[in-house]
C-alpha atoms as a PDB file:
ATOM      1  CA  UNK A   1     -11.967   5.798  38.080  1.00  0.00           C
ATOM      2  CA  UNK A   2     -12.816   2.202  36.780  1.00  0.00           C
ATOM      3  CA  UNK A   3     -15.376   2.883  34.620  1.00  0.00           C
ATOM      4  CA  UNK A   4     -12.748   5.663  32.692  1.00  0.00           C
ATOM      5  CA  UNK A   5     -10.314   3.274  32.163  1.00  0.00           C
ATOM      6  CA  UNK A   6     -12.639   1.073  31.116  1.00  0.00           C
ATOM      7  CA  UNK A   7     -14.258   3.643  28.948  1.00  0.00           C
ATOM      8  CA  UNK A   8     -10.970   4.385  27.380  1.00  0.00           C
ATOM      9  CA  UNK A   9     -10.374   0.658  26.440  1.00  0.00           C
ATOM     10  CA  UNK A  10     -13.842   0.235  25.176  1.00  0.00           C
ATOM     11  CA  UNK A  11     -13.327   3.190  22.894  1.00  0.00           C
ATOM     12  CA  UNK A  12      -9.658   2.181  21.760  1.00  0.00           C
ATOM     13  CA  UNK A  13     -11.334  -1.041  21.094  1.00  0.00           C
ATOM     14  CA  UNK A  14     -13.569   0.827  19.116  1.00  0.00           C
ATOM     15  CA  UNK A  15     -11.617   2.746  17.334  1.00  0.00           C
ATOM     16  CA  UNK A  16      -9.091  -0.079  16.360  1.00  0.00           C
ATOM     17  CA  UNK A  17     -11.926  -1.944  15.530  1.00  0.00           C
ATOM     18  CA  UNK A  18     -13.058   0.712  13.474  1.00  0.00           C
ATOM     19  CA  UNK A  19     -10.021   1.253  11.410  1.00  0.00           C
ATOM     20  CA  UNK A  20      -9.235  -2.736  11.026  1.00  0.00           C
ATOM     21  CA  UNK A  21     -12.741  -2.573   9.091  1.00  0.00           C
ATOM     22  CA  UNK A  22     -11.780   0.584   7.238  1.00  0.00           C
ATOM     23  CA  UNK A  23      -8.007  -1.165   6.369  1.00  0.00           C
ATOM     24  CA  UNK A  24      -9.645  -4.304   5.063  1.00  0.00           C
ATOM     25  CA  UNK A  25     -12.161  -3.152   3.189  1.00  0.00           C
ATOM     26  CA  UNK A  26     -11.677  -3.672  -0.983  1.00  0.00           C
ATOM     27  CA  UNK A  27     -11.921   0.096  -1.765  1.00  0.00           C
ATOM     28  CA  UNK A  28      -8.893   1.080   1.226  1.00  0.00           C
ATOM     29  CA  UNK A  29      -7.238  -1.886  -0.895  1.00  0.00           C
ATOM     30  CA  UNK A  30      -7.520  -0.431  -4.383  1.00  0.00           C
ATOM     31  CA  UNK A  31      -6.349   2.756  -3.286  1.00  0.00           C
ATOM     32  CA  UNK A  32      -3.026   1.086  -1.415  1.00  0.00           C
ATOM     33  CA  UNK A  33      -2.509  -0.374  -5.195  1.00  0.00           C
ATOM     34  CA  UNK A  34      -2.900   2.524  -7.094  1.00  0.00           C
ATOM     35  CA  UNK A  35      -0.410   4.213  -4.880  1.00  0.00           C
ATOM     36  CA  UNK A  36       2.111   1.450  -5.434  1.00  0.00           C
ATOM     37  CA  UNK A  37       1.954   1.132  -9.458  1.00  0.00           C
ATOM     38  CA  UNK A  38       2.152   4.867  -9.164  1.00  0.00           C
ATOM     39  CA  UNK A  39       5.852   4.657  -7.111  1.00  0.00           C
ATOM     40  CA  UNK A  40       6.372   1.708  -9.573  1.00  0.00           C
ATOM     41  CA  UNK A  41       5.710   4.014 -12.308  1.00  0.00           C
ATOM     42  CA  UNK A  42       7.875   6.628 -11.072  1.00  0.00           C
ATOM     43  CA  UNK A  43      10.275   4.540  -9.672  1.00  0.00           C
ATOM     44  CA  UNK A  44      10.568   3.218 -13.401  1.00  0.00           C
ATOM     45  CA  UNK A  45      10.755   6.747 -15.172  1.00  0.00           C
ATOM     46  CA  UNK A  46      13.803   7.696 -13.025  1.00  0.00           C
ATOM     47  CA  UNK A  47      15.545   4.713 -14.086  1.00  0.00           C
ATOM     48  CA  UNK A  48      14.812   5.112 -17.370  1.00  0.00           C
ATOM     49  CA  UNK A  49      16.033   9.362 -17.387  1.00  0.00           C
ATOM     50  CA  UNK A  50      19.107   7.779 -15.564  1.00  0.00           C
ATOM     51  CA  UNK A  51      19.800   5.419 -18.380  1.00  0.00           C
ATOM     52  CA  UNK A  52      19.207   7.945 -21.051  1.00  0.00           C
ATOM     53  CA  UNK A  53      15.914   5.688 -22.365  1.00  0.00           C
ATOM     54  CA  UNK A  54      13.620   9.317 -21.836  1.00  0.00           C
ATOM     55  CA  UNK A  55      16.243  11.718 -23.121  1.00  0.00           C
ATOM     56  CA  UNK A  56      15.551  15.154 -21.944  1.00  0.00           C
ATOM     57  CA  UNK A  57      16.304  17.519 -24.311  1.00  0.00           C
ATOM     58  CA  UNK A  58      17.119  21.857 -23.782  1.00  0.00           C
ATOM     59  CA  UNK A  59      19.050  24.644 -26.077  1.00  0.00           C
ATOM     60  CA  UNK A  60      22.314  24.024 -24.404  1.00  0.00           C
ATOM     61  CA  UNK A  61      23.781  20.963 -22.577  1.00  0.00           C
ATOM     62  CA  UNK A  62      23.957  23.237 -19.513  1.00  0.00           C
ATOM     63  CA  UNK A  63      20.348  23.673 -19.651  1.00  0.00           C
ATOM     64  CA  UNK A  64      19.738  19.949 -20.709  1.00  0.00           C
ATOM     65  CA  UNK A  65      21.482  18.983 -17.362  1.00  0.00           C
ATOM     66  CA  UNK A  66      19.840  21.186 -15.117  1.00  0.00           C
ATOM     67  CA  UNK A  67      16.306  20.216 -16.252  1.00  0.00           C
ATOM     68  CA  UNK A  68      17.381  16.731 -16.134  1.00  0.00           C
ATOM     69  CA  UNK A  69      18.406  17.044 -12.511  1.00  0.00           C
ATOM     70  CA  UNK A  70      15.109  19.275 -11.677  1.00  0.00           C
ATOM     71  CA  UNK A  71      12.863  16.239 -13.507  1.00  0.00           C
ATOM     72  CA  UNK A  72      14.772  13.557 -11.369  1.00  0.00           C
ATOM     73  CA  UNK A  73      14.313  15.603  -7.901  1.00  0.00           C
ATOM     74  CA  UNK A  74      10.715  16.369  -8.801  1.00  0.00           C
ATOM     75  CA  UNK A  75      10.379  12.297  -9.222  1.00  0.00           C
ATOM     76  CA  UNK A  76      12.209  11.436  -6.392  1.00  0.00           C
ATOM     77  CA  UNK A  77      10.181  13.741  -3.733  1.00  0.00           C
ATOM     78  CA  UNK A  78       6.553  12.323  -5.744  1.00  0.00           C
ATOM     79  CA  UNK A  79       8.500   8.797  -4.754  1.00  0.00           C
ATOM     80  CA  UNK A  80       9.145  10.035  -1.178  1.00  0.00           C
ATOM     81  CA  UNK A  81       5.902  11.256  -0.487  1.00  0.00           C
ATOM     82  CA  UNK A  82       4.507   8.071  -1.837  1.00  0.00           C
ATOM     83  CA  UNK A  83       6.651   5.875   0.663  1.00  0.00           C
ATOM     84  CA  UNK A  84       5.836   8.348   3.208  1.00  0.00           C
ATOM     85  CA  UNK A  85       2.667   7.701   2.903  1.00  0.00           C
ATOM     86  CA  UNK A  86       3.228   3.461   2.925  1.00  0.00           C
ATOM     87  CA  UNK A  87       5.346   4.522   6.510  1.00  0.00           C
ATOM     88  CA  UNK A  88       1.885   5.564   7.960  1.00  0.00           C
ATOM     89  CA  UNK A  89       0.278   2.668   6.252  1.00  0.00           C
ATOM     90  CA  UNK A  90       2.642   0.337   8.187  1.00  0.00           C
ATOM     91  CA  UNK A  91       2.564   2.075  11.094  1.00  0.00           C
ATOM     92  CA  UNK A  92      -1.430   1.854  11.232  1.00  0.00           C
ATOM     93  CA  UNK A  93      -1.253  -1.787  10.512  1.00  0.00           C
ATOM     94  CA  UNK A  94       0.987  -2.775  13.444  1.00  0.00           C
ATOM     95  CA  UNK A  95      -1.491  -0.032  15.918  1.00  0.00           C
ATOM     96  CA  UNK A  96      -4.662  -1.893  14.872  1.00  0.00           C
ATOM     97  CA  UNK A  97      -3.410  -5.423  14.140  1.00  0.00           C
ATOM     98  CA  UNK A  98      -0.630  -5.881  17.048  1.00  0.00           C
ATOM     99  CA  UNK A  99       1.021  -8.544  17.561  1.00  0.00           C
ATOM    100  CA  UNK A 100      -1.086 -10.316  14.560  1.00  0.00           C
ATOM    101  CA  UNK A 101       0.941  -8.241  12.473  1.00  0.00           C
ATOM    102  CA  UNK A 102       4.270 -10.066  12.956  1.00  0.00           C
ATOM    103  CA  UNK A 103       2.702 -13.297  12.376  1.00  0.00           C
ATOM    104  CA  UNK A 104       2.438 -12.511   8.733  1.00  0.00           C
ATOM    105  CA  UNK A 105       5.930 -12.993   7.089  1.00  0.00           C
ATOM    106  CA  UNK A 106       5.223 -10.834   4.062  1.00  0.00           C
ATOM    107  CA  UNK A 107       3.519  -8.391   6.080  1.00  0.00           C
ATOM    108  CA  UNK A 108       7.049  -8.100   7.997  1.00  0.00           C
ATOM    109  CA  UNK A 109       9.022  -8.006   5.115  1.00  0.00           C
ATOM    110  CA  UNK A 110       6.889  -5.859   3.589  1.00  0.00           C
ATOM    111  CA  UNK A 111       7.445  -3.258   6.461  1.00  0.00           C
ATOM    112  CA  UNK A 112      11.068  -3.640   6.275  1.00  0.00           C
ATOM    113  CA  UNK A 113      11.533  -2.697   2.476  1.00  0.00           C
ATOM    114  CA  UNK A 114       9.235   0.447   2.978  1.00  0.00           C
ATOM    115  CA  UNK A 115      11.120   1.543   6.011  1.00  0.00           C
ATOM    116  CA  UNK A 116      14.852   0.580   4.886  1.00  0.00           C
ATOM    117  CA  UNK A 117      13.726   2.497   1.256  1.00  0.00           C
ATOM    118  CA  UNK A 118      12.066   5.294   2.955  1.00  0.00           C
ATOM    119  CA  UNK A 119      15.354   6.029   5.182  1.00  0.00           C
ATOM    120  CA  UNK A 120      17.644   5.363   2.143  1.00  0.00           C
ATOM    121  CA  UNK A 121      15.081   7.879   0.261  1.00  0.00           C
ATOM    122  CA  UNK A 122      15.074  10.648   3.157  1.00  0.00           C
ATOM    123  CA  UNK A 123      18.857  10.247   2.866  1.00  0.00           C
ATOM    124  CA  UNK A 124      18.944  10.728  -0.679  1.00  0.00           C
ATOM    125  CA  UNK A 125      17.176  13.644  -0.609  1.00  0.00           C
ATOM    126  CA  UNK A 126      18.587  15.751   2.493  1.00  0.00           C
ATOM    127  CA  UNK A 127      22.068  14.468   2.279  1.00  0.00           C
ATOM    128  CA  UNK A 128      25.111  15.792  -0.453  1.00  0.00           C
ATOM    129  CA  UNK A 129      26.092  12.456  -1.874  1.00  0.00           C
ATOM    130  CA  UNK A 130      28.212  11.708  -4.641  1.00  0.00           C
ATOM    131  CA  UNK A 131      26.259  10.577  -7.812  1.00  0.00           C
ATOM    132  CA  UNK A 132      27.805   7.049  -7.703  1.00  0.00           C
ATOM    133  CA  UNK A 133      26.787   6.942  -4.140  1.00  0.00           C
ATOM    134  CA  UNK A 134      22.998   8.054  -5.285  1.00  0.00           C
ATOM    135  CA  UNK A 135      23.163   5.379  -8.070  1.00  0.00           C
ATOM    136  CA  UNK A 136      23.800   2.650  -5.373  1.00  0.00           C
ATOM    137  CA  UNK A 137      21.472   3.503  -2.965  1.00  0.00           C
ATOM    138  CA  UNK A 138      19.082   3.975  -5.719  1.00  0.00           C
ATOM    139  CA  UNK A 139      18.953   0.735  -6.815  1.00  0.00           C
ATOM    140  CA  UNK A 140      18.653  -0.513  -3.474  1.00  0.00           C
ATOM    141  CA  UNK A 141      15.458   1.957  -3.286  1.00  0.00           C
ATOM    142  CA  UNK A 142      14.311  -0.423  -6.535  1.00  0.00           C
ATOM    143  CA  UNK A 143      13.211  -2.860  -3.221  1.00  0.00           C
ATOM    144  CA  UNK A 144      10.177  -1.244  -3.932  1.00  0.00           C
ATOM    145  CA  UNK A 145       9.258  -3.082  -6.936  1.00  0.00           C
ATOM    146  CA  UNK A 146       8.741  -6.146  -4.754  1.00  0.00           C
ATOM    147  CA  UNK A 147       5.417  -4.526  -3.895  1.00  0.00           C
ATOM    148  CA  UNK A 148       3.957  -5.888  -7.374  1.00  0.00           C
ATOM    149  CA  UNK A 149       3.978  -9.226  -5.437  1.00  0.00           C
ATOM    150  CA  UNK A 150       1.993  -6.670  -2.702  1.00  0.00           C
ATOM    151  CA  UNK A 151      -0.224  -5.888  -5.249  1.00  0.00           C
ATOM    152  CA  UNK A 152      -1.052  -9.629  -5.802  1.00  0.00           C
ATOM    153  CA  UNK A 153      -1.649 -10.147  -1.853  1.00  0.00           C
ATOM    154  CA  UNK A 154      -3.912  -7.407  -1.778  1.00  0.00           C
ATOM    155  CA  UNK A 155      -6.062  -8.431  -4.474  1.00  0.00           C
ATOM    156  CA  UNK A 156      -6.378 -12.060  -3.436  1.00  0.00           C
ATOM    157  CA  UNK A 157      -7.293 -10.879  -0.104  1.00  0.00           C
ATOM    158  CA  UNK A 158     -10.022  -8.862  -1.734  1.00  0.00           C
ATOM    159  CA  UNK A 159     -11.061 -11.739  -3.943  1.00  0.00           C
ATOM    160  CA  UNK A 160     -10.861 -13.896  -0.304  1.00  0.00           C
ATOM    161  CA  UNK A 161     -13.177 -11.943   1.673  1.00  0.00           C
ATOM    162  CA  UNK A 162     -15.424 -10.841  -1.236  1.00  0.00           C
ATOM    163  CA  UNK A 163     -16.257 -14.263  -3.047  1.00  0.00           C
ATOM    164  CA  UNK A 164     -17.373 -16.089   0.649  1.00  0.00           C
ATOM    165  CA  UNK A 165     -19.327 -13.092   1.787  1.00  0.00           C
ATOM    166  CA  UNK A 166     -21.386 -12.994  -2.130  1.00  0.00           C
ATOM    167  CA  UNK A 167     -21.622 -16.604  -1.483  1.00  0.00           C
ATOM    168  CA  UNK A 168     -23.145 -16.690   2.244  1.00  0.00           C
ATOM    169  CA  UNK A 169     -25.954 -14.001   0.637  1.00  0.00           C
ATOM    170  CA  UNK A 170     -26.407 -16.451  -2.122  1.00  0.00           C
ATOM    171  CA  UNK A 171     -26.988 -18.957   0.280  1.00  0.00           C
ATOM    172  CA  UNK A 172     -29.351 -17.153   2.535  1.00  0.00           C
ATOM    173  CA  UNK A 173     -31.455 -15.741  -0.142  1.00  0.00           C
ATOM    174  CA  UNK A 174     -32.041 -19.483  -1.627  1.00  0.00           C
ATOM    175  CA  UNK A 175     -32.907 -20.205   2.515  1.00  0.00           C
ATOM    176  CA  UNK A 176     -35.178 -17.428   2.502  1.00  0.00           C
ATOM    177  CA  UNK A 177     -36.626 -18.159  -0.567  1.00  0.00           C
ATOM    178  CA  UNK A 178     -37.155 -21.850   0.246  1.00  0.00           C
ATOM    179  CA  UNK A 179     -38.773 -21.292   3.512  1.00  0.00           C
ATOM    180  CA  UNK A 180     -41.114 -18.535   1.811  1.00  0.00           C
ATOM    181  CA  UNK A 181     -42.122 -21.108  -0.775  1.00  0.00           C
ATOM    182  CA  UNK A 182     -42.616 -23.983   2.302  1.00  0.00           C
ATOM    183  CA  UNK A 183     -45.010 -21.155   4.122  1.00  0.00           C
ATOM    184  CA  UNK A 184     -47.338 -20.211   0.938  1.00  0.00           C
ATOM    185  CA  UNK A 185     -47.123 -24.386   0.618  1.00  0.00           C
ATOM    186  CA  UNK A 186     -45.699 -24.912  -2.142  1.00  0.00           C
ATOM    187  CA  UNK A 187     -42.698 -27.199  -2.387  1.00  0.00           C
ATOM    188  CA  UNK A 188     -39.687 -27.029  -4.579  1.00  0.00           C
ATOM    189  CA  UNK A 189     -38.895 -30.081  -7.086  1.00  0.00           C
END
């Protein structure tokens, strides 16, 4: 019965161990951005058809206003299915990282905006509101853009891990190299 339970840890180890690797690594990063200019963008496009900057234009105003509202629903469920996906994200962080997680302030804040904005969002969309009602909680929803200061983290932690790992290579090549030159007997000036 020991050795299952020790098993099971061993593999849970494993398996966070697995996915920490998977989470830090620059590609998993990339992606993580290009999902967040994406809600950015869209995020930005519904302000914009809510301010009348992207006019959209029909035959009547009936029409006009129905494919207006049609545009802004399609936007906001691409925007909830966006933050949907940074829910799981945050979720997988605090499973593989644990406690470590919480240590992190903008981690922590981070998860806060994406789950306050993801229950506004899930409101927005399942609940009859009132436009002016929608407009408020809408800009609170603009909590999102914060994640351009997300997009900074994530690309200095790429740039962190990266730039010592290129130069510990560097560094044992030249080693290498050296002691290859100090075994054929040559020495280096």
């Amino acid at each position: 019965m020991e050795n299952n339970e020790e098993f099971r840890e061993g593999t849970e180890n494993g398996c966070k161990a697995k996915m920490r690797k998977v989470f830090h690594n620059p590609i998993t990063h990339l992606i993580i951005i290009a999902f967040i200019v994406l809600d950015i963008a869209i995020l930005l496009v519904v302000l914009l058809v809510d301010i009348n900057v992207i006019q959209v234009r029909a035959e009547t105003e009936e029409d006009e206003e129905h494919l207006r509202e049609e545009l802004e629903d399609g936007l906001h469920y691409a925007a909830l299915t966006i933050i949907s996906l940074f829910v799981v994200e945050v979720v997988i962080k605090i499973y593989i990282e644990g406690k470590h997680f919480f240590s992190d302030k903008w981690e922590v804040f981070d998860a806060i905006v994406i789950f306050v904005t993801f229950g506004l969002d899930l409101a927005l969309a399942f609940s009859p509101v009132s436009s002016a009602v929608r407009d408020s909680v809408a800009l609170l929803v603009f909590l999102r853009l914060w994640r351009v200061v997300k997009i900074m983290t994530e690309i200095q932690y790429c740039v962190r891990r990266e730039v010592p790992e290129a130069i510990d290579k560097e560094k044992l090549a030249q080693e290498k190299a050296d002691w290859l030159a100090r075994r054929q007997g040559h020495t280096k000036v």
